[in-house]
C-alpha atoms as a PDB file:
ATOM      1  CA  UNK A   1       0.000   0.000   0.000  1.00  0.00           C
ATOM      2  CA  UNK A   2       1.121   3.533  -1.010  1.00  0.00           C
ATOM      3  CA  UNK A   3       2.498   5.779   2.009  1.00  0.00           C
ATOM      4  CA  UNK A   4      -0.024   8.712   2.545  1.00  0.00           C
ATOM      5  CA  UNK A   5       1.981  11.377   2.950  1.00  0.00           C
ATOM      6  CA  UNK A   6      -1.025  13.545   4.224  1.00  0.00           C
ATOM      7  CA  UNK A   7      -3.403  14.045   7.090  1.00  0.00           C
ATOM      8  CA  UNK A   8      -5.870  13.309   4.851  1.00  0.00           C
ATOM      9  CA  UNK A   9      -6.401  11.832   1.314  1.00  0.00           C
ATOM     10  CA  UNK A  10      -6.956  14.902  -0.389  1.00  0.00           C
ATOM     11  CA  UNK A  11      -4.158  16.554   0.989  1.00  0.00           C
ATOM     12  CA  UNK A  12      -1.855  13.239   0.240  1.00  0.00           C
ATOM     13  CA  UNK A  13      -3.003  14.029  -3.665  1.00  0.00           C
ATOM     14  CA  UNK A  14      -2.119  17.745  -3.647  1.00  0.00           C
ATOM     15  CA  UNK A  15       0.966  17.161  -2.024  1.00  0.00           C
ATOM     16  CA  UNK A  16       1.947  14.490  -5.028  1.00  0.00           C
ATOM     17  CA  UNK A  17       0.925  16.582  -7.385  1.00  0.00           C
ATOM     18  CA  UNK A  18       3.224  19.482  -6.271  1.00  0.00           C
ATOM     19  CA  UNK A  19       5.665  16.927  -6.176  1.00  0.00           C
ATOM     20  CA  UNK A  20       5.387  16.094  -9.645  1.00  0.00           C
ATOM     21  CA  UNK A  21       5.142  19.845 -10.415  1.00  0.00           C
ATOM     22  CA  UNK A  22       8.451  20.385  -8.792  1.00  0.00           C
ATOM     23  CA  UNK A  23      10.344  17.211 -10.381  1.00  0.00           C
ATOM     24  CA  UNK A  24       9.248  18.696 -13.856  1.00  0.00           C
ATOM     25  CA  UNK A  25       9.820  22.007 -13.158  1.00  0.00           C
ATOM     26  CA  UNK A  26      13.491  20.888 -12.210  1.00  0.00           C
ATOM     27  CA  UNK A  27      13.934  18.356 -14.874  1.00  0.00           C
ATOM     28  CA  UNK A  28      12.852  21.386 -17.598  1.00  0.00           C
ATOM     29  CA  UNK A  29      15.852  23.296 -16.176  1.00  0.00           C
ATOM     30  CA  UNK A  30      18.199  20.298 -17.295  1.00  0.00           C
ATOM     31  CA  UNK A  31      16.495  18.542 -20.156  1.00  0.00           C
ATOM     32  CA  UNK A  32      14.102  19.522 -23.465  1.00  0.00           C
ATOM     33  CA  UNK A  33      10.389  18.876 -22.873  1.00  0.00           C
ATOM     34  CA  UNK A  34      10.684  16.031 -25.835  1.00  0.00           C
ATOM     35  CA  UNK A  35      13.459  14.011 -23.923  1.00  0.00           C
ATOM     36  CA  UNK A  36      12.035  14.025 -20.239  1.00  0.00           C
ATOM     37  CA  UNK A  37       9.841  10.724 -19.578  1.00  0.00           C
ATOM     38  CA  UNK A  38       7.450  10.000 -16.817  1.00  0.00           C
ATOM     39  CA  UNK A  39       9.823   7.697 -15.754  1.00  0.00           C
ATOM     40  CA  UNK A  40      12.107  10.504 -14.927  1.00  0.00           C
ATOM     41  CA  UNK A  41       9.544  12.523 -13.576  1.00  0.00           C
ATOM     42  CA  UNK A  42       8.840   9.865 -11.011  1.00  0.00           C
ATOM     43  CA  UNK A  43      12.245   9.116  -9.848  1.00  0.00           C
ATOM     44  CA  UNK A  44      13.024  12.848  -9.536  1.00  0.00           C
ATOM     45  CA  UNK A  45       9.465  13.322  -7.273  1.00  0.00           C
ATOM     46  CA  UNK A  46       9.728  10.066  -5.575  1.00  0.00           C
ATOM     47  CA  UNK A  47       6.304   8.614  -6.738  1.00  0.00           C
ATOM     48  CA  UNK A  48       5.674   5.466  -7.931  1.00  0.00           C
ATOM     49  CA  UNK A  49       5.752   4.723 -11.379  1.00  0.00           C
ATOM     50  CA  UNK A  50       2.759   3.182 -11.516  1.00  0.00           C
ATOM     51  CA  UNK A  51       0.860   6.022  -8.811  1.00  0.00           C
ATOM     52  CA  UNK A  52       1.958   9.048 -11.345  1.00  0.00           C
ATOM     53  CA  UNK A  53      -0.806   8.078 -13.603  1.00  0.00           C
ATOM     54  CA  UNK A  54      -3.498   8.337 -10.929  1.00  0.00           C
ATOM     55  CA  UNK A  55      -2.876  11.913 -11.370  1.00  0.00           C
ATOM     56  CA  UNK A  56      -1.852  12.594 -14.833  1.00  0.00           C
ATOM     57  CA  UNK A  57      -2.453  10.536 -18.261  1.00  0.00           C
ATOM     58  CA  UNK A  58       0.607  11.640 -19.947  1.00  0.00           C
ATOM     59  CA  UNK A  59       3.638  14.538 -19.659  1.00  0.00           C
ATOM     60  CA  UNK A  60       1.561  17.063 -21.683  1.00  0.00           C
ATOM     61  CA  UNK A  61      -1.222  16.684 -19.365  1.00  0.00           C
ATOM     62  CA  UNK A  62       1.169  17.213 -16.521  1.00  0.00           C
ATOM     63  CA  UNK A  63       3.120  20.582 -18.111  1.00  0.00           C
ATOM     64  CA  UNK A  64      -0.610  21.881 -18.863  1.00  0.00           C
ATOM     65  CA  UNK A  65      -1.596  21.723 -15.254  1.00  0.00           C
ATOM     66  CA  UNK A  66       1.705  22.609 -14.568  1.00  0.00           C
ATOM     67  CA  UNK A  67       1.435  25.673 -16.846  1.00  0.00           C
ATOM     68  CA  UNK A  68      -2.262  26.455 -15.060  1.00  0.00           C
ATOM     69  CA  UNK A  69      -1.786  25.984 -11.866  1.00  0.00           C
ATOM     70  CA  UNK A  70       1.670  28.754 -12.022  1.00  0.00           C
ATOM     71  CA  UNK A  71      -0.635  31.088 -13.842  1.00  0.00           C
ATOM     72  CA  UNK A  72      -3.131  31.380 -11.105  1.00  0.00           C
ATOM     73  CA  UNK A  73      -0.579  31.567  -8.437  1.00  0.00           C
ATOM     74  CA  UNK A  74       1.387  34.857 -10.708  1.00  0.00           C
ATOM     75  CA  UNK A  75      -2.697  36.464 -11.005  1.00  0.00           C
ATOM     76  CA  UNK A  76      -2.901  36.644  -7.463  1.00  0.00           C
ATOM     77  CA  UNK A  77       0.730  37.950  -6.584  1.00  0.00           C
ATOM     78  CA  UNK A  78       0.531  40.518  -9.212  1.00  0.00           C
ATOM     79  CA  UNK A  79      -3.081  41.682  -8.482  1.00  0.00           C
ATOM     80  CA  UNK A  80      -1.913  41.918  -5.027  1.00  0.00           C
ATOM     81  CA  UNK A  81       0.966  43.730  -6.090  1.00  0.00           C
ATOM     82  CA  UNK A  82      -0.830  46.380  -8.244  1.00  0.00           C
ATOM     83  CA  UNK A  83      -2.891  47.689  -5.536  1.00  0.00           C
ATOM     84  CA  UNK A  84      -0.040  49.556  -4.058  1.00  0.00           C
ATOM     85  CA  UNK A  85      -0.298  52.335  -6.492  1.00  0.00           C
ATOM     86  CA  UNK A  86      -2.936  53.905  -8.667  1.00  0.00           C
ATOM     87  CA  UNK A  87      -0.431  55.725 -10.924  1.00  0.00           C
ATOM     88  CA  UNK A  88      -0.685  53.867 -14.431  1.00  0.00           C
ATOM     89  CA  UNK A  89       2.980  54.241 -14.991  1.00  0.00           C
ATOM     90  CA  UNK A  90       4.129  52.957 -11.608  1.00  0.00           C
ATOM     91  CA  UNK A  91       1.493  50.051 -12.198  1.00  0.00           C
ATOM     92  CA  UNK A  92       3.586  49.157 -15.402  1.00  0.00           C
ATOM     93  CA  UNK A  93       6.963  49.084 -13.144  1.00  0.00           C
ATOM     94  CA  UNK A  94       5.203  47.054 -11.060  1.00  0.00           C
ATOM     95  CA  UNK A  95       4.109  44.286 -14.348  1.00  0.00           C
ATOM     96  CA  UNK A  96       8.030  44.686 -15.745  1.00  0.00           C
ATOM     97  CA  UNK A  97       9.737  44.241 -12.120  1.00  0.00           C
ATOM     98  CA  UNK A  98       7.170  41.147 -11.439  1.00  0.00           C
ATOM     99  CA  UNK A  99       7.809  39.857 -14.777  1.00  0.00           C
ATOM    100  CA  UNK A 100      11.632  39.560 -14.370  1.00  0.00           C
ATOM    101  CA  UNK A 101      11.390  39.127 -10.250  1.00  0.00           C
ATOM    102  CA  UNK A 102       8.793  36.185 -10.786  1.00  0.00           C
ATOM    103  CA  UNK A 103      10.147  34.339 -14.476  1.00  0.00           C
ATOM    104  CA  UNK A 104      12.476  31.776 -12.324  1.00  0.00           C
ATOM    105  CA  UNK A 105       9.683  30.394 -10.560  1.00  0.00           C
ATOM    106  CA  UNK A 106       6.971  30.798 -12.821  1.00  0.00           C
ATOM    107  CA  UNK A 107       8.318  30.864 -16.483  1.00  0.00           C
ATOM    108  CA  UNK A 108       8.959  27.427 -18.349  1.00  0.00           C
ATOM    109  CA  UNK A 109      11.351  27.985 -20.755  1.00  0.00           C
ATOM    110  CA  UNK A 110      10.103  24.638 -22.494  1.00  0.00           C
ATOM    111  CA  UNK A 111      11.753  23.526 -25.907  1.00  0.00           C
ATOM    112  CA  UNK A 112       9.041  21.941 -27.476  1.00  0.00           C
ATOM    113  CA  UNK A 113       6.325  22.007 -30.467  1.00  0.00           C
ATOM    114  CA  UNK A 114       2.887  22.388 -28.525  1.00  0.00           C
ATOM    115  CA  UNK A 115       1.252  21.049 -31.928  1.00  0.00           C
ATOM    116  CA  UNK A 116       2.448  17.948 -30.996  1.00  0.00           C
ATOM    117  CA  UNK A 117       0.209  17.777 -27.834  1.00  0.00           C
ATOM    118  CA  UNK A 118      -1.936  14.950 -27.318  1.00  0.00           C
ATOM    119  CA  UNK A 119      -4.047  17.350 -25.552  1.00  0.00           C
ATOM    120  CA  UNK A 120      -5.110  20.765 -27.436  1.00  0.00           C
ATOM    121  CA  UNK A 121      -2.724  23.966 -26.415  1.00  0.00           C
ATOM    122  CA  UNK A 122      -6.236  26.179 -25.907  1.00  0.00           C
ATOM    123  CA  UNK A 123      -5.919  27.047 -22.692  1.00  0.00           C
ATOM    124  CA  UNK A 124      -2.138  28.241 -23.125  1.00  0.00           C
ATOM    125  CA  UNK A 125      -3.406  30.616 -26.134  1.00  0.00           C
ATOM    126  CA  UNK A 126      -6.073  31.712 -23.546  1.00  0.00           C
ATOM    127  CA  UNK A 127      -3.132  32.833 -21.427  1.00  0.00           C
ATOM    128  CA  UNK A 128      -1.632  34.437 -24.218  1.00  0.00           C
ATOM    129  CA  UNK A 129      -4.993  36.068 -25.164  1.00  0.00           C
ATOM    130  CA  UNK A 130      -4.947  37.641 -21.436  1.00  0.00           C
ATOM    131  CA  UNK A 131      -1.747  38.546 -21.059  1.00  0.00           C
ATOM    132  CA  UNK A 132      -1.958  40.669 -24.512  1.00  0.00           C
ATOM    133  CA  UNK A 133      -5.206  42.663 -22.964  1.00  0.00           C
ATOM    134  CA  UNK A 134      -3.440  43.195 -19.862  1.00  0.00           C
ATOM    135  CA  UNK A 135      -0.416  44.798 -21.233  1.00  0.00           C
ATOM    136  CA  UNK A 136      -2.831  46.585 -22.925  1.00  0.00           C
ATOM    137  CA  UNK A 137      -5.014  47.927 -20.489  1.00  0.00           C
ATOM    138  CA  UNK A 138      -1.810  48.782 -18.836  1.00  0.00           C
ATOM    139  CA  UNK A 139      -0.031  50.994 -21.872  1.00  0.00           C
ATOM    140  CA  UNK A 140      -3.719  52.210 -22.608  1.00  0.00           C
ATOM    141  CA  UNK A 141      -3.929  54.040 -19.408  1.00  0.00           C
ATOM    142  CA  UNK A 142      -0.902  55.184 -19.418  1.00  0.00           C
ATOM    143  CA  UNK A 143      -1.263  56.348 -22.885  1.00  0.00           C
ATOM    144  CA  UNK A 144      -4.689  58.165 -21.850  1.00  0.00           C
ATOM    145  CA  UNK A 145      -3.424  59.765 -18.612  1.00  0.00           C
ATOM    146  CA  UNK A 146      -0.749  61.719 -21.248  1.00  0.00           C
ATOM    147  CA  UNK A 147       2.151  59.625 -19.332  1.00  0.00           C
ATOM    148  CA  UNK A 148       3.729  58.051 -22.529  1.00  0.00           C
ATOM    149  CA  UNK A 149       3.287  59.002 -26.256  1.00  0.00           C
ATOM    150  CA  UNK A 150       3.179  55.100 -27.299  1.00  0.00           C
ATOM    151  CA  UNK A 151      -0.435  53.814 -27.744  1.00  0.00           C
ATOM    152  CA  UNK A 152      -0.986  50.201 -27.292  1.00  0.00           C
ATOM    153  CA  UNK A 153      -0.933  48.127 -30.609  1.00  0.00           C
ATOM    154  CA  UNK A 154      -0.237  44.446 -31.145  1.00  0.00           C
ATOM    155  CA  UNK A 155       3.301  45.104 -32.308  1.00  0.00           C
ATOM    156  CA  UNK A 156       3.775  47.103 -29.130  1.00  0.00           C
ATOM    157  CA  UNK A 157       3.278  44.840 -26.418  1.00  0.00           C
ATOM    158  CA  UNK A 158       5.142  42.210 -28.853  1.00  0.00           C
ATOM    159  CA  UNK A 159       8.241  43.755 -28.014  1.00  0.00           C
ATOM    160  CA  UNK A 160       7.652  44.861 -24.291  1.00  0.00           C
ATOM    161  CA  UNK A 161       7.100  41.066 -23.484  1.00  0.00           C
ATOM    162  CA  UNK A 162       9.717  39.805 -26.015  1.00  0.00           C
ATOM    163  CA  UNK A 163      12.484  42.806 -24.020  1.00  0.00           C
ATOM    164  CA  UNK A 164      11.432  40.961 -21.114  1.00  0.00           C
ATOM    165  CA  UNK A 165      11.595  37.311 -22.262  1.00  0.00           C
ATOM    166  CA  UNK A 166      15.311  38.266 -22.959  1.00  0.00           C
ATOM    167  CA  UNK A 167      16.126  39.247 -19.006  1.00  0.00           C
ATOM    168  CA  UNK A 168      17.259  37.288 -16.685  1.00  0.00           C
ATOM    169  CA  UNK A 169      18.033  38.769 -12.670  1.00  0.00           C
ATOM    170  CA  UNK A 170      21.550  38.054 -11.324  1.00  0.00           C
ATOM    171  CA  UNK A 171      22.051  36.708  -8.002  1.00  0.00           C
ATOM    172  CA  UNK A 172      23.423  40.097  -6.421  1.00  0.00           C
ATOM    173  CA  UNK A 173      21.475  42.044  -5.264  1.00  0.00           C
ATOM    174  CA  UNK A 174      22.746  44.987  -6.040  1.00  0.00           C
ATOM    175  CA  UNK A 175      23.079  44.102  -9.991  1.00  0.00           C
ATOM    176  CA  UNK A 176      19.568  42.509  -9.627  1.00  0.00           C
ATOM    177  CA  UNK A 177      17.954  45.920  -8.789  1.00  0.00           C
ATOM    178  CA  UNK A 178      20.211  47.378 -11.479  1.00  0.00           C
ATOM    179  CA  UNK A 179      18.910  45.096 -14.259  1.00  0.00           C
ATOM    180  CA  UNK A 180      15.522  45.752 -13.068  1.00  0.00           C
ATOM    181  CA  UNK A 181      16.340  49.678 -13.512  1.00  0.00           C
ATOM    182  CA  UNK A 182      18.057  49.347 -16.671  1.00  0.00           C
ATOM    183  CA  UNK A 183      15.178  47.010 -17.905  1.00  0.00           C
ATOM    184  CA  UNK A 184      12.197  49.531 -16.693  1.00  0.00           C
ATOM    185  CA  UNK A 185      14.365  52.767 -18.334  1.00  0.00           C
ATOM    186  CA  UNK A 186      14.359  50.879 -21.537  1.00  0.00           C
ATOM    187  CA  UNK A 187      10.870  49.725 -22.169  1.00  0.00           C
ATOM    188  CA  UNK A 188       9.060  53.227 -20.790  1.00  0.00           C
ATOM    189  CA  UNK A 189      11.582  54.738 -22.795  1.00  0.00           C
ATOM    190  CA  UNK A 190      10.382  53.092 -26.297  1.00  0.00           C
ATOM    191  CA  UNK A 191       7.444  53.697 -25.010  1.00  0.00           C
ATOM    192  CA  UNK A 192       7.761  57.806 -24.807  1.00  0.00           C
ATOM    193  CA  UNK A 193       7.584  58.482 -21.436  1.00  0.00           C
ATOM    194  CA  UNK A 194       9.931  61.505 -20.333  1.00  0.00           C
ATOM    195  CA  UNK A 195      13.466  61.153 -18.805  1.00  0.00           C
ATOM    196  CA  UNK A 196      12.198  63.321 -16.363  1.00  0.00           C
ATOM    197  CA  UNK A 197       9.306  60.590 -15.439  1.00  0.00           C
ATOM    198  CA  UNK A 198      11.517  57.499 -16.211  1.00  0.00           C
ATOM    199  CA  UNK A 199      14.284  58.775 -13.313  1.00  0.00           C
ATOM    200  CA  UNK A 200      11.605  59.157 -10.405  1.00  0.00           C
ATOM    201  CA  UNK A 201      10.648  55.450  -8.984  1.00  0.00           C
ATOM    202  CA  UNK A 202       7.846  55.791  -6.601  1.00  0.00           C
ATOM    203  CA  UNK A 203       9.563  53.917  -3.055  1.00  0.00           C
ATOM    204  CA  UNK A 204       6.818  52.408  -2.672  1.00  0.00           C
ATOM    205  CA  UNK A 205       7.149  50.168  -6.006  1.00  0.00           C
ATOM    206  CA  UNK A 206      10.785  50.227  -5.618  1.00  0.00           C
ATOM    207  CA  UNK A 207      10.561  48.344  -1.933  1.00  0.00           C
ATOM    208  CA  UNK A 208       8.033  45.797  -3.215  1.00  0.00           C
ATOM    209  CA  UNK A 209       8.564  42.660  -2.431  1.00  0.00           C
ATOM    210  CA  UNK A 210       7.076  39.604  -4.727  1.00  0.00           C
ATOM    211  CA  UNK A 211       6.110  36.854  -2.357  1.00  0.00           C
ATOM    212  CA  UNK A 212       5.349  33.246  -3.709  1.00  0.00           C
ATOM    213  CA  UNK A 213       4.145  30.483  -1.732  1.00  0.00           C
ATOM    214  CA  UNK A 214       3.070  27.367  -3.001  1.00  0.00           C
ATOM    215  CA  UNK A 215       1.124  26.484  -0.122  1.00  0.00           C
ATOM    216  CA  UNK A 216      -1.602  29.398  -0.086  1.00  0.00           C
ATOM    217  CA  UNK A 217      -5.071  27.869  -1.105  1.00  0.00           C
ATOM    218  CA  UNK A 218      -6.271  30.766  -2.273  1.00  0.00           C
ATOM    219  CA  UNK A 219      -5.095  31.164  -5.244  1.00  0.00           C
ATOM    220  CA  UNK A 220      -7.570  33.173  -7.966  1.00  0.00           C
ATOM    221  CA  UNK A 221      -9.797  31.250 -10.003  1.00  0.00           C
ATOM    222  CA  UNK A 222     -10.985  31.752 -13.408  1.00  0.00           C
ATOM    223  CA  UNK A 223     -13.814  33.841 -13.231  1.00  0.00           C
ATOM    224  CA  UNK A 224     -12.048  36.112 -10.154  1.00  0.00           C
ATOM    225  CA  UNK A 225      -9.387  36.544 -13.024  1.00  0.00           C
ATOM    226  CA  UNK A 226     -11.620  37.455 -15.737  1.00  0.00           C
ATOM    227  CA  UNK A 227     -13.468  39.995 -13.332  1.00  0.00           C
ATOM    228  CA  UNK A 228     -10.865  41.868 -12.411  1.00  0.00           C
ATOM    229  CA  UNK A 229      -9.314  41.807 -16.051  1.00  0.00           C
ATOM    230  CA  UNK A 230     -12.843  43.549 -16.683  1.00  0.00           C
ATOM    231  CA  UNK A 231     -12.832  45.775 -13.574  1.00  0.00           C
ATOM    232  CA  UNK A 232      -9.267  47.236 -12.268  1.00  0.00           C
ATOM    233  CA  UNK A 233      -7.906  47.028 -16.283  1.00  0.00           C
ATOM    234  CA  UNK A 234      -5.113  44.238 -14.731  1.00  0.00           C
ATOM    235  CA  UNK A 235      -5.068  41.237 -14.198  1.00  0.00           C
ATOM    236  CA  UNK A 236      -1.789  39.286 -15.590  1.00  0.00           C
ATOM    237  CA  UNK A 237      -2.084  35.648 -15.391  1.00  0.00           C
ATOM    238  CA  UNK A 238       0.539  33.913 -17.013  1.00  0.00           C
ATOM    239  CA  UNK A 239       4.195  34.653 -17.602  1.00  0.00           C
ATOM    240  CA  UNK A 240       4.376  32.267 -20.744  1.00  0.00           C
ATOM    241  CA  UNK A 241       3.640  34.562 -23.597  1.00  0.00           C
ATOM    242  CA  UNK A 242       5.067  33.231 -26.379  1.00  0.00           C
ATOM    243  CA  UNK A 243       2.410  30.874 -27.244  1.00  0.00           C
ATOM    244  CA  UNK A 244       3.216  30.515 -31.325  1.00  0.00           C
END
């Protein structure tokens, strides 16, 4: 009999499942998505080979969930995040500094062709779809509040997310919050905002801190997300936006 590693059974399967999230997650850092079995994914997690499959049919099935599950958990940190500031330009600070402060633990930088899914890759161009309104909504209102001369087209936020796909944070912290500086200058920059605006960094988003914890339950769900997409103009939920 299987060891429950729970106090209960539901919490045994969550607790597996993060497990197999993790072992994935570290495996993607070493291996392309097309070479990593579940065999692998197993040994890594320490599940039985035959147990993984109560959870997930195949490796696709287990990235997807994967995929969703880091999605909800970046919605809630960034909404949480953005309500430090109603100053549209800060509020796009905030999206660039999460962006680069949150792609090691949320961003898969999978090698892979998602046509070759067993399963269909809609819900990953759904996160694309979002992403693209919230960036948006984001240059939008800082277009409209007369903050940058760049109004939002597709091209636009093409290359603000493709700048930041390129970026990756040192371990100093000093050179971190440089990058993060240098990174922010750029992209308000293209977008027209003034030297004199790009050089003032409210504190406020400057001490933010992104906090991440896999254990909070209450992560957003999907119509919470779509609400406040609708409502407070953003509501990020995925970091993978290169969907193809």
């Amino acid at each position: 009999m299987p060891k429950i590693i729970g106090a209960t059974i539901g919490e045994h399967r969550e607790m597996t499942r993060q497990a197999l999230f993790s072992a994935l997650t570290s495996l993607l850092k070493e291996y392309p998505f097309d070479q990593i079995t579940m065999s692998q994914i197993s040994r890594r997690a320490n599940v039985g080979r035959t147990a993984i499959y109560n959870h997930f049919d195949d490796k696709e099935s287990m990235l997807l969930e994967l995929m969703s599950s880091a999605t909800q958990n970046f919605t809630r940190v960034l909404l949480e995040a953005l309500q430090v500031t109603d100053d549209p330009l800060q509020k796009l600070r905030i999206y660039i500094r999460a962006q680069l402060e949150l792609k090691k633990q949320f961003h898969l930088a999978v090698s892979m062709n998602i046509k070759s899914f067993s399963q269909p890759p809609a819900r990953l161009r759904e996160h694309a779809k979002v992403i693209h309104q919230t960036m948006f909504n984001l240059i939008n209102d800082a277009h409209t509040a007369g903050q940058i001369s760049q109004a939002p087209t597709r091209q636009t936020i093409s290359l603000v997310h493709g700048c930041l796909a390129g970026q990756s944070l040192p371990d100093s912290e000093e050179a971190r919050e440089q990058v993060k500086i240098d990174t922010e200058a750029f992209i308000l920059r293209a977008l027209g905002a003034s030297e004199e605006t790009i050089a003032w960094i409210d504190p406020v988003v400057s001490d933010l801190e992104f906090v991440f914890d896999e254990t909070r339950s209450d992560s957003i769900s999907e119509g919470e997300a779509s609400s406040a997409l609708e409502n407070q103009t953003t509501a990020p939920r995925c970091p993978v936006t290169a969907i193809g």
